[in-house]
C-alpha atoms as a PDB file:
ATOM      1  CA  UNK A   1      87.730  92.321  90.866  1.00  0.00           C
ATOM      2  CA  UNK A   2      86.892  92.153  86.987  1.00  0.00           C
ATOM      3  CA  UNK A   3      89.581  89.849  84.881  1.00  0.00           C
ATOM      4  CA  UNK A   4      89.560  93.163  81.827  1.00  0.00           C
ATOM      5  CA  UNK A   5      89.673  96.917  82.501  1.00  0.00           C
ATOM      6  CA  UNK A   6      89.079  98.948  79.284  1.00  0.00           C
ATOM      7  CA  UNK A   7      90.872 102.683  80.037  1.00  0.00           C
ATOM      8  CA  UNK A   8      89.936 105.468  78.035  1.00  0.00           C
ATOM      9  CA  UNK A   9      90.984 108.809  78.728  1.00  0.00           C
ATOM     10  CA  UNK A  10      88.890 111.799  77.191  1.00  0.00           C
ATOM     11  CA  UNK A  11      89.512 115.746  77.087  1.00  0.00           C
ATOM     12  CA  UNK A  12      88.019 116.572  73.158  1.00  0.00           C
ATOM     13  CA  UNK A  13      85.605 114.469  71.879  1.00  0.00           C
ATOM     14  CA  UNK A  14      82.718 115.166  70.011  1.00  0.00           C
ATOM     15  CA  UNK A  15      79.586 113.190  71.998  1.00  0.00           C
ATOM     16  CA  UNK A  16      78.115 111.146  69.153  1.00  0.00           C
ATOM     17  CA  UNK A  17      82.035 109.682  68.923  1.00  0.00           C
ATOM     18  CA  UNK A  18      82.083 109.034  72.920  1.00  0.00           C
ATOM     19  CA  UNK A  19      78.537 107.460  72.545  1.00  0.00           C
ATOM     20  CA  UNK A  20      79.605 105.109  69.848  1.00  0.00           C
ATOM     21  CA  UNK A  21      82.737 104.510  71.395  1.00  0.00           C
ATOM     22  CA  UNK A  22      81.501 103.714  74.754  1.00  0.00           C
ATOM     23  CA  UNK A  23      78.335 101.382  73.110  1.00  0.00           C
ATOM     24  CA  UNK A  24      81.114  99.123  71.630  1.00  0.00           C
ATOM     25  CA  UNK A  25      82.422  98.672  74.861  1.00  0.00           C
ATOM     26  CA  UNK A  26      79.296  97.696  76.438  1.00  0.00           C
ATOM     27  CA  UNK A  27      78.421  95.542  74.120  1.00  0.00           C
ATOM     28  CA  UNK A  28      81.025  93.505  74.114  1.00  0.00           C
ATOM     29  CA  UNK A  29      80.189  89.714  75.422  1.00  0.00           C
ATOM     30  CA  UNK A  30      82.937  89.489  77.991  1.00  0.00           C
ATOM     31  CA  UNK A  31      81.127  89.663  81.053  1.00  0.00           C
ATOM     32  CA  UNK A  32      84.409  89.778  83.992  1.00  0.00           C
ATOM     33  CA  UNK A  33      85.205  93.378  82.500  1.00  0.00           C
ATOM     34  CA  UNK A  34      84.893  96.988  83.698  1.00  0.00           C
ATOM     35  CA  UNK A  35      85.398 100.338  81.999  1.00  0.00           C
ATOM     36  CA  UNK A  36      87.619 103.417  83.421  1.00  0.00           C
ATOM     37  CA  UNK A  37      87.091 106.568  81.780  1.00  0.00           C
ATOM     38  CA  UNK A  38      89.476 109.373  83.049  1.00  0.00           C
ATOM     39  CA  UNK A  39      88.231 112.919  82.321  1.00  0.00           C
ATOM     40  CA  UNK A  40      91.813 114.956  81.991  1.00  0.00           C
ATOM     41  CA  UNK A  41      90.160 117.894  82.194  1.00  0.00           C
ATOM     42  CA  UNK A  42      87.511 117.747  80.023  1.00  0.00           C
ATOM     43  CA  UNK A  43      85.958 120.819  79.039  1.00  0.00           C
ATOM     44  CA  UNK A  44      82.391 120.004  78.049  1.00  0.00           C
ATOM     45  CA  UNK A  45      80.459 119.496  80.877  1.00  0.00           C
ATOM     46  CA  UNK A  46      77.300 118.228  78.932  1.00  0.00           C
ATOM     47  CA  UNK A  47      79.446 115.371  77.736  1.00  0.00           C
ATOM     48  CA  UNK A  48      80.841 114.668  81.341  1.00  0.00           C
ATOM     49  CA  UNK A  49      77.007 114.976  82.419  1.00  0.00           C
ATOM     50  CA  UNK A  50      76.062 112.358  79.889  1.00  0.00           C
ATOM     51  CA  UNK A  51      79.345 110.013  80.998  1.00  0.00           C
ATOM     52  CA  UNK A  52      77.701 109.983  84.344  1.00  0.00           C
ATOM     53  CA  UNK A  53      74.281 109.044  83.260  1.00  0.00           C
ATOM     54  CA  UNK A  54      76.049 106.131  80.999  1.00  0.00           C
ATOM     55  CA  UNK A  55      78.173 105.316  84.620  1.00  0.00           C
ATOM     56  CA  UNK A  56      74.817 105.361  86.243  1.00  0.00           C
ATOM     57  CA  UNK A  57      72.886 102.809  84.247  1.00  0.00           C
ATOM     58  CA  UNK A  58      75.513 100.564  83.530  1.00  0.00           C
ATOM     59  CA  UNK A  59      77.343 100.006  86.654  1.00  0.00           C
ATOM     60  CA  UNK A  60      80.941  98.653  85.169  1.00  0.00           C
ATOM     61  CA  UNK A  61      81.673 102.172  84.198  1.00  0.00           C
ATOM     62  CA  UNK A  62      82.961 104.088  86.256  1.00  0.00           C
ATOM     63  CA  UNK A  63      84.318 108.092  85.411  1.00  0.00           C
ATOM     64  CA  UNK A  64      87.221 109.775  87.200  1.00  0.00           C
ATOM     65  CA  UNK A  65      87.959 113.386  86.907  1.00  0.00           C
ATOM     66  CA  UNK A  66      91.480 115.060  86.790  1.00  0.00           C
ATOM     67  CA  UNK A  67      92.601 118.074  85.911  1.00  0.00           C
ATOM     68  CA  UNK A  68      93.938 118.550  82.133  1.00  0.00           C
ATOM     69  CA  UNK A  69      98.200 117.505  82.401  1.00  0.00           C
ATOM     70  CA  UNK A  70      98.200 115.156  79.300  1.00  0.00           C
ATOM     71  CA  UNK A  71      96.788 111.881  78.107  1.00  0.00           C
ATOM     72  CA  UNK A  72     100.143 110.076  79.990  1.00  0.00           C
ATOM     73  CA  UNK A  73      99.254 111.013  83.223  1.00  0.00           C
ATOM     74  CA  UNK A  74      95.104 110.418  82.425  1.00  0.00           C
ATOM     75  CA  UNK A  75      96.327 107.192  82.021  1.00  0.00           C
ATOM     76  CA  UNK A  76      98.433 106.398  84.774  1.00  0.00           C
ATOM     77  CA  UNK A  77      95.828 107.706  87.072  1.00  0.00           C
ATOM     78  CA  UNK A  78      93.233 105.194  85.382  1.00  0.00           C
ATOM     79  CA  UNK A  79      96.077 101.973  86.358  1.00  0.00           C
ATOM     80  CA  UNK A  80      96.473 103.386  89.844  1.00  0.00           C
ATOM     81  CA  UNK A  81      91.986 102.881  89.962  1.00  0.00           C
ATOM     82  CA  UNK A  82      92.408  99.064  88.829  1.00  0.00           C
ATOM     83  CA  UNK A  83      93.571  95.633  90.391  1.00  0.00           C
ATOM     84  CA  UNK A  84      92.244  93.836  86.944  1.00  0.00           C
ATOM     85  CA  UNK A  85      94.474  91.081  85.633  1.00  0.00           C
ATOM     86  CA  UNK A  86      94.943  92.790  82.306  1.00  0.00           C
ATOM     87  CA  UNK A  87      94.378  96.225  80.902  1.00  0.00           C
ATOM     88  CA  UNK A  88      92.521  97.532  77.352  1.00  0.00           C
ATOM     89  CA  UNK A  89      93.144 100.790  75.362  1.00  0.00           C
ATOM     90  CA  UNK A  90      90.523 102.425  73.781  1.00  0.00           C
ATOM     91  CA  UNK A  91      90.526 105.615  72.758  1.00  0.00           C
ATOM     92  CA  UNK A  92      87.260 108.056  72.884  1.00  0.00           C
ATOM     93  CA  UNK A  93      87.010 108.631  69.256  1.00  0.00           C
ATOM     94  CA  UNK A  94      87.605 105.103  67.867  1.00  0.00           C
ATOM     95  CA  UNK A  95      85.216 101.772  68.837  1.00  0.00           C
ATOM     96  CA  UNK A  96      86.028  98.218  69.720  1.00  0.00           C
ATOM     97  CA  UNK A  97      85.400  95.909  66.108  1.00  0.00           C
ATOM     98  CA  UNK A  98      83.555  92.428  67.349  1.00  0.00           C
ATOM     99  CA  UNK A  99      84.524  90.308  70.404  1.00  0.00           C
ATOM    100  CA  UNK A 100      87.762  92.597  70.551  1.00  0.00           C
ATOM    101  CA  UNK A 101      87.999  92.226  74.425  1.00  0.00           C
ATOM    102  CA  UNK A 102      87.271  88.277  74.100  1.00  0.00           C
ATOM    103  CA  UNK A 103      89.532  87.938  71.553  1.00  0.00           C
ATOM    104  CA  UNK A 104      92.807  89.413  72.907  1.00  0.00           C
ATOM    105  CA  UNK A 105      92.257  87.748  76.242  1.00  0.00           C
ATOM    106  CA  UNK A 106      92.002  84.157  75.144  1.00  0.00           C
ATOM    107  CA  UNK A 107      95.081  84.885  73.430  1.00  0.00           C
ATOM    108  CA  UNK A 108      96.673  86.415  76.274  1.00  0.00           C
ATOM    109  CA  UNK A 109      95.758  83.393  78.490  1.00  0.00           C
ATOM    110  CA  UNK A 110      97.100  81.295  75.326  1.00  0.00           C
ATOM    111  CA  UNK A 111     100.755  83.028  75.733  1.00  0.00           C
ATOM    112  CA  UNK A 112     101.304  83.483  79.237  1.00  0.00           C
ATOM    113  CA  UNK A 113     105.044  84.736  77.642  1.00  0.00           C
ATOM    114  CA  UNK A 114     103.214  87.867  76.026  1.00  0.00           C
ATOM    115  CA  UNK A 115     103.150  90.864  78.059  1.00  0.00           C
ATOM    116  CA  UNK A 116     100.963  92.928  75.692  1.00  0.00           C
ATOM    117  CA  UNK A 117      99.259  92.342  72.519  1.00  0.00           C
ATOM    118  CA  UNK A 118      97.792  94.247  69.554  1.00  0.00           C
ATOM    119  CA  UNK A 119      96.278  94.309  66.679  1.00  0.00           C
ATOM    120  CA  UNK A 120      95.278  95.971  63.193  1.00  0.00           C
ATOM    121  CA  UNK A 121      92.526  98.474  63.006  1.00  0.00           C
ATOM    122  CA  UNK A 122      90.131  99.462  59.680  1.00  0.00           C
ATOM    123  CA  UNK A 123      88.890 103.342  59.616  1.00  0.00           C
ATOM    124  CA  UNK A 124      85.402 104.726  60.243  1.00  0.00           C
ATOM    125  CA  UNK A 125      85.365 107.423  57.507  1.00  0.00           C
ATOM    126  CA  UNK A 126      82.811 105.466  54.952  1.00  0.00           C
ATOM    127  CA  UNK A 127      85.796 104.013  52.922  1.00  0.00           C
ATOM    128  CA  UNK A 128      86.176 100.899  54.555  1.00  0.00           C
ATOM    129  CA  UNK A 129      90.112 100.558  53.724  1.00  0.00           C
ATOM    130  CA  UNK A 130      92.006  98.664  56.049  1.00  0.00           C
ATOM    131  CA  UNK A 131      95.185  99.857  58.205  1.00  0.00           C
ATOM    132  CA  UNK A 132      98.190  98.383  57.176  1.00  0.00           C
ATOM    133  CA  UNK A 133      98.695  95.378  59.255  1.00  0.00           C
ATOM    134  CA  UNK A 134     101.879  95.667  62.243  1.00  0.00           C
ATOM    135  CA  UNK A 135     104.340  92.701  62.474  1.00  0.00           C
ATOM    136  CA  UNK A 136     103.534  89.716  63.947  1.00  0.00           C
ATOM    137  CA  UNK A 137     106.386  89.991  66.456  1.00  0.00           C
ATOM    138  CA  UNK A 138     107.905  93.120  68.036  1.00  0.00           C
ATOM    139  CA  UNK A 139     111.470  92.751  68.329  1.00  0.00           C
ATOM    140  CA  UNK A 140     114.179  95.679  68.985  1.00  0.00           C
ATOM    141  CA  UNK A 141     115.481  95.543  65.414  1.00  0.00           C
ATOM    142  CA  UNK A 142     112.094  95.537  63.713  1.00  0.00           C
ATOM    143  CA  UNK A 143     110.783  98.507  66.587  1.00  0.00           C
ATOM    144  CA  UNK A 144     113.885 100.724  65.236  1.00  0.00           C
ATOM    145  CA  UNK A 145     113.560 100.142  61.862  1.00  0.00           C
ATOM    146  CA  UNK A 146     109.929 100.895  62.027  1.00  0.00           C
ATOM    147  CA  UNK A 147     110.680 104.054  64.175  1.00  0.00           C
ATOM    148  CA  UNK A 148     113.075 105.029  61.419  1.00  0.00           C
ATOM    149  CA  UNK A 149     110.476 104.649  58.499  1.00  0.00           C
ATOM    150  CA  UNK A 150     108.090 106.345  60.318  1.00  0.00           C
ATOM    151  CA  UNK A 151     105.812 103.219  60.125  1.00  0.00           C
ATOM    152  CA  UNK A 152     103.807 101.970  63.063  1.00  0.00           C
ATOM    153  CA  UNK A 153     104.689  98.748  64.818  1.00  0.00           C
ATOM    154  CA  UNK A 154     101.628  98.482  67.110  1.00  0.00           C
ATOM    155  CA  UNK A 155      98.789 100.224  67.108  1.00  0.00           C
ATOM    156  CA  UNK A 156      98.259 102.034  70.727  1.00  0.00           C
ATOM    157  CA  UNK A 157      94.386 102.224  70.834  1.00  0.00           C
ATOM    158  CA  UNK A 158      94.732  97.978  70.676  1.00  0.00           C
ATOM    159  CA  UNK A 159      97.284  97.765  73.463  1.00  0.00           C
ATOM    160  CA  UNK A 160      96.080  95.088  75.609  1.00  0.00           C
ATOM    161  CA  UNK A 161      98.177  94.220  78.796  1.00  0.00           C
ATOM    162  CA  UNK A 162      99.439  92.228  81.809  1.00  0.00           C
ATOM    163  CA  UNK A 163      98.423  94.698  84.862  1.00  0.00           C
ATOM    164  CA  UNK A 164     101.086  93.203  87.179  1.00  0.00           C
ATOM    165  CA  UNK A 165     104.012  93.434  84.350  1.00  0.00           C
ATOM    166  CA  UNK A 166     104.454  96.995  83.176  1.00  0.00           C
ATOM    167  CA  UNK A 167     104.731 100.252  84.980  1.00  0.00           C
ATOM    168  CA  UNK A 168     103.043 103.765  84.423  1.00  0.00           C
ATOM    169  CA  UNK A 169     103.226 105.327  81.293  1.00  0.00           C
ATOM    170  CA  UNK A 170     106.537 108.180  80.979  1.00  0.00           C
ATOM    171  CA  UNK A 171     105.160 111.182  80.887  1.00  0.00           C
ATOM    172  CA  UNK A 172     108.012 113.186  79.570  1.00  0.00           C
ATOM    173  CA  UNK A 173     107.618 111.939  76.116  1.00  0.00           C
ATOM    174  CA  UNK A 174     104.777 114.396  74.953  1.00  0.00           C
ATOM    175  CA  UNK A 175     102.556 112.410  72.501  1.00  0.00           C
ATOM    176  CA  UNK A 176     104.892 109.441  72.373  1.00  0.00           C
ATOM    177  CA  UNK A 177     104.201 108.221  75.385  1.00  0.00           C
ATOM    178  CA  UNK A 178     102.624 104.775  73.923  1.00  0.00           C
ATOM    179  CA  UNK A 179     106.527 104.745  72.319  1.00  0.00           C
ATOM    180  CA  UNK A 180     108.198 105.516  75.952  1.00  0.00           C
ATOM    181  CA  UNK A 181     105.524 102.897  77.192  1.00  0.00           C
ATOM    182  CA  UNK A 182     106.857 100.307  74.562  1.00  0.00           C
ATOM    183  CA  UNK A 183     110.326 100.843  75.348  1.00  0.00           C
ATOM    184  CA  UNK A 184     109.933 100.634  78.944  1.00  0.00           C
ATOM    185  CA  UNK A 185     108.855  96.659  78.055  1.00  0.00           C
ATOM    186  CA  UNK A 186     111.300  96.204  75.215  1.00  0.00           C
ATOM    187  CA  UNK A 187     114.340  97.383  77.854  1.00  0.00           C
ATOM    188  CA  UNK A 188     112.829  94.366  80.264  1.00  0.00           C
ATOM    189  CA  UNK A 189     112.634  92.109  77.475  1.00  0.00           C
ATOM    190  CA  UNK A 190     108.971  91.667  77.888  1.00  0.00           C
ATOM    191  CA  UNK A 191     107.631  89.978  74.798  1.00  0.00           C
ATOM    192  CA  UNK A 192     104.849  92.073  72.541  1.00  0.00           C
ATOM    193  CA  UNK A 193     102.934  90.614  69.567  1.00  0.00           C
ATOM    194  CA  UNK A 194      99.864  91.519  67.308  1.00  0.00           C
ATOM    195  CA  UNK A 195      97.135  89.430  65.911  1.00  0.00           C
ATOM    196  CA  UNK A 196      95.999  89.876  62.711  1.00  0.00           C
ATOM    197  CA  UNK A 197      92.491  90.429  63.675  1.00  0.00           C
ATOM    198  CA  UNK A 198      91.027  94.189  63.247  1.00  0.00           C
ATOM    199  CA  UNK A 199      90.596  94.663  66.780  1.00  0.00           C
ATOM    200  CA  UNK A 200      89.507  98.741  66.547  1.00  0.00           C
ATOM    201  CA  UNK A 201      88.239 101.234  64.104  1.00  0.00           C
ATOM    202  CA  UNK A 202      90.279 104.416  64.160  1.00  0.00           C
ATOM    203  CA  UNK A 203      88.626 107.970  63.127  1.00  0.00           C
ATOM    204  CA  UNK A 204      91.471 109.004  60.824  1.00  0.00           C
ATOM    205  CA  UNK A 205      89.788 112.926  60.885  1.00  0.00           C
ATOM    206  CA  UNK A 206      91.926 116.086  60.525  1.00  0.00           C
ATOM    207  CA  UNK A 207      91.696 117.115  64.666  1.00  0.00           C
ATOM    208  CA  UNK A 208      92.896 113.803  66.061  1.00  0.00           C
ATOM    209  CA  UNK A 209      96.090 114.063  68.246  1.00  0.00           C
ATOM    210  CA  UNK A 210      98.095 112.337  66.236  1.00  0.00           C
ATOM    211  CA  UNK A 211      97.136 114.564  62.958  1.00  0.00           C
ATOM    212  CA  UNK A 212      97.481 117.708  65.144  1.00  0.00           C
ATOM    213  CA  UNK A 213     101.074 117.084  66.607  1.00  0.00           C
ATOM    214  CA  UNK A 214     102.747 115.027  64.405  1.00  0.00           C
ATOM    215  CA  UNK A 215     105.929 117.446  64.993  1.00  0.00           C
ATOM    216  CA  UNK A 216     105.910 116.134  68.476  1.00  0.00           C
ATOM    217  CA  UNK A 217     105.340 113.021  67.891  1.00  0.00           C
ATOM    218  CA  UNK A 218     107.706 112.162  66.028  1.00  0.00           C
ATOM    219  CA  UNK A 219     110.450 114.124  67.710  1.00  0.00           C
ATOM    220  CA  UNK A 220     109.583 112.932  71.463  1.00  0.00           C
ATOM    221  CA  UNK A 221     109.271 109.204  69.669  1.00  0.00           C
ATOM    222  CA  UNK A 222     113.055 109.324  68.518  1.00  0.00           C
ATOM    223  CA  UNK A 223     113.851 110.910  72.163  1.00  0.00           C
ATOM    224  CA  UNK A 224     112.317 108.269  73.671  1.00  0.00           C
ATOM    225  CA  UNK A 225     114.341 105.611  71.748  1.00  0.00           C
ATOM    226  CA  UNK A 226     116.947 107.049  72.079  1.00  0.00           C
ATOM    227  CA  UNK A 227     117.402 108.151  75.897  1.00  0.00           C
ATOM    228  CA  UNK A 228     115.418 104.630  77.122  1.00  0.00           C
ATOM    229  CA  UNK A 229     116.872 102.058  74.450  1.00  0.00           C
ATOM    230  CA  UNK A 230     120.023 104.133  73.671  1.00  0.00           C
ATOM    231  CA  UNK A 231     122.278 101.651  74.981  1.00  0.00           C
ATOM    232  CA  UNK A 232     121.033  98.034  74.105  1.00  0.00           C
END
């Protein structure tokens, strides 16, 4: 049983992005650690081909295929396929900066009171400009009044977590589901912080999810506060 799982679940993806993406992951020195990839539905089957030639010559991937019902339940199929001690996001179109996996578990083992940790992330588009930095500490004050400024308080593609301490993602929060997912832990009073490392590099291009349904996003984010942290 590996100590790290890295999940990342992919639908549309352009393959040089996947490539790159999965590369960082390989190359990362932690040895105890395995990769998930979770097809939700995937469309292109020359990219699932090449996922399962990638699976086939390095064994610690492994690729899972579900039908297409939204990156929350991708995901919660991918925790259901692990026993690892703790869990890394990655998306498909971003890539894991340095010893990310390394990093985020010595600091884990540091703070046996954290329950998940993040980080800040740069961009990939040539500009080299650094995402703004997320508080040190998550707290339920600072996560509403960054939910009200429509600022981010931890970056999703750097969650890293305890396996055994959170449950499946919510997956009636469309495209806020890392929000549902974070106030799942804050109602618990699990403790979250970031390090100030850049951890991942994020592809801040026009088609990403977050670009595309920003409408959602932000209206399923103040559901989710609302209906799950509505009355502490």
């Amino acid at each position: 049983m590996p100590l790290v799982t890295t999940l990342i679940p992919i639908w549309n993806v352009q393959s040089d992005w996947l490539q790159t993406c999965l590369q960082s992951v390989n190359a990362q020195g932690f040895s105890d650690h395995e990769c998930i990839i979770v097809s939700d539905g995937c469309p292109d089957q020359k990219i699932l081909d090449d996922i399962e030639h990638y699976c086939h010559l390095n064994p610690k991937f492994r690729l899972f295929h579900r039908p297409h019902r939204g990156i929350a339940h991708a995901l919660n199929f991918g925790l259901s396929m692990t026993e690892s001690k703790y869990v890394a996001r990655l998306d498909c179109d971003d890539f894991n900066v340095g010893e990310r996996i390394q990093k985020q578990f010595q600091f884990m083992e540091d703070n046996p009171q954290i329950t998940l940790s993040g980080g800040s992330m740069c961009d990939t588009d040539g500009k080299h400009q650094f995402i703004p930095h997320c508080p040190k500490r998550i707290t339920l004050k600072g996560f509403r009044e960054a939910v009200s400024r429509n600022s981010t308080y931890i970056f999703h593609p750097t969650y890293f977590f305890r396996r055994a301490e959170v449950e499946e993602y919510p997956t009636d929060y469309e495209h806020s589901e890392d929000t549902a997912f974070l106030c799942k832990l804050i109602l618990k009073h699990r403790k979250i912080d970031n390090l100030p490392d850049i951890l991942v590099a994020h592809r801040l291009h026009p088609n990403r999810m977050s670009a595309i349904n920003r409408d959602a996003q932000v209206r399923n984010t103040i559901r989710a506060i609302e209906e799950i942290l509505g009355g502490i």
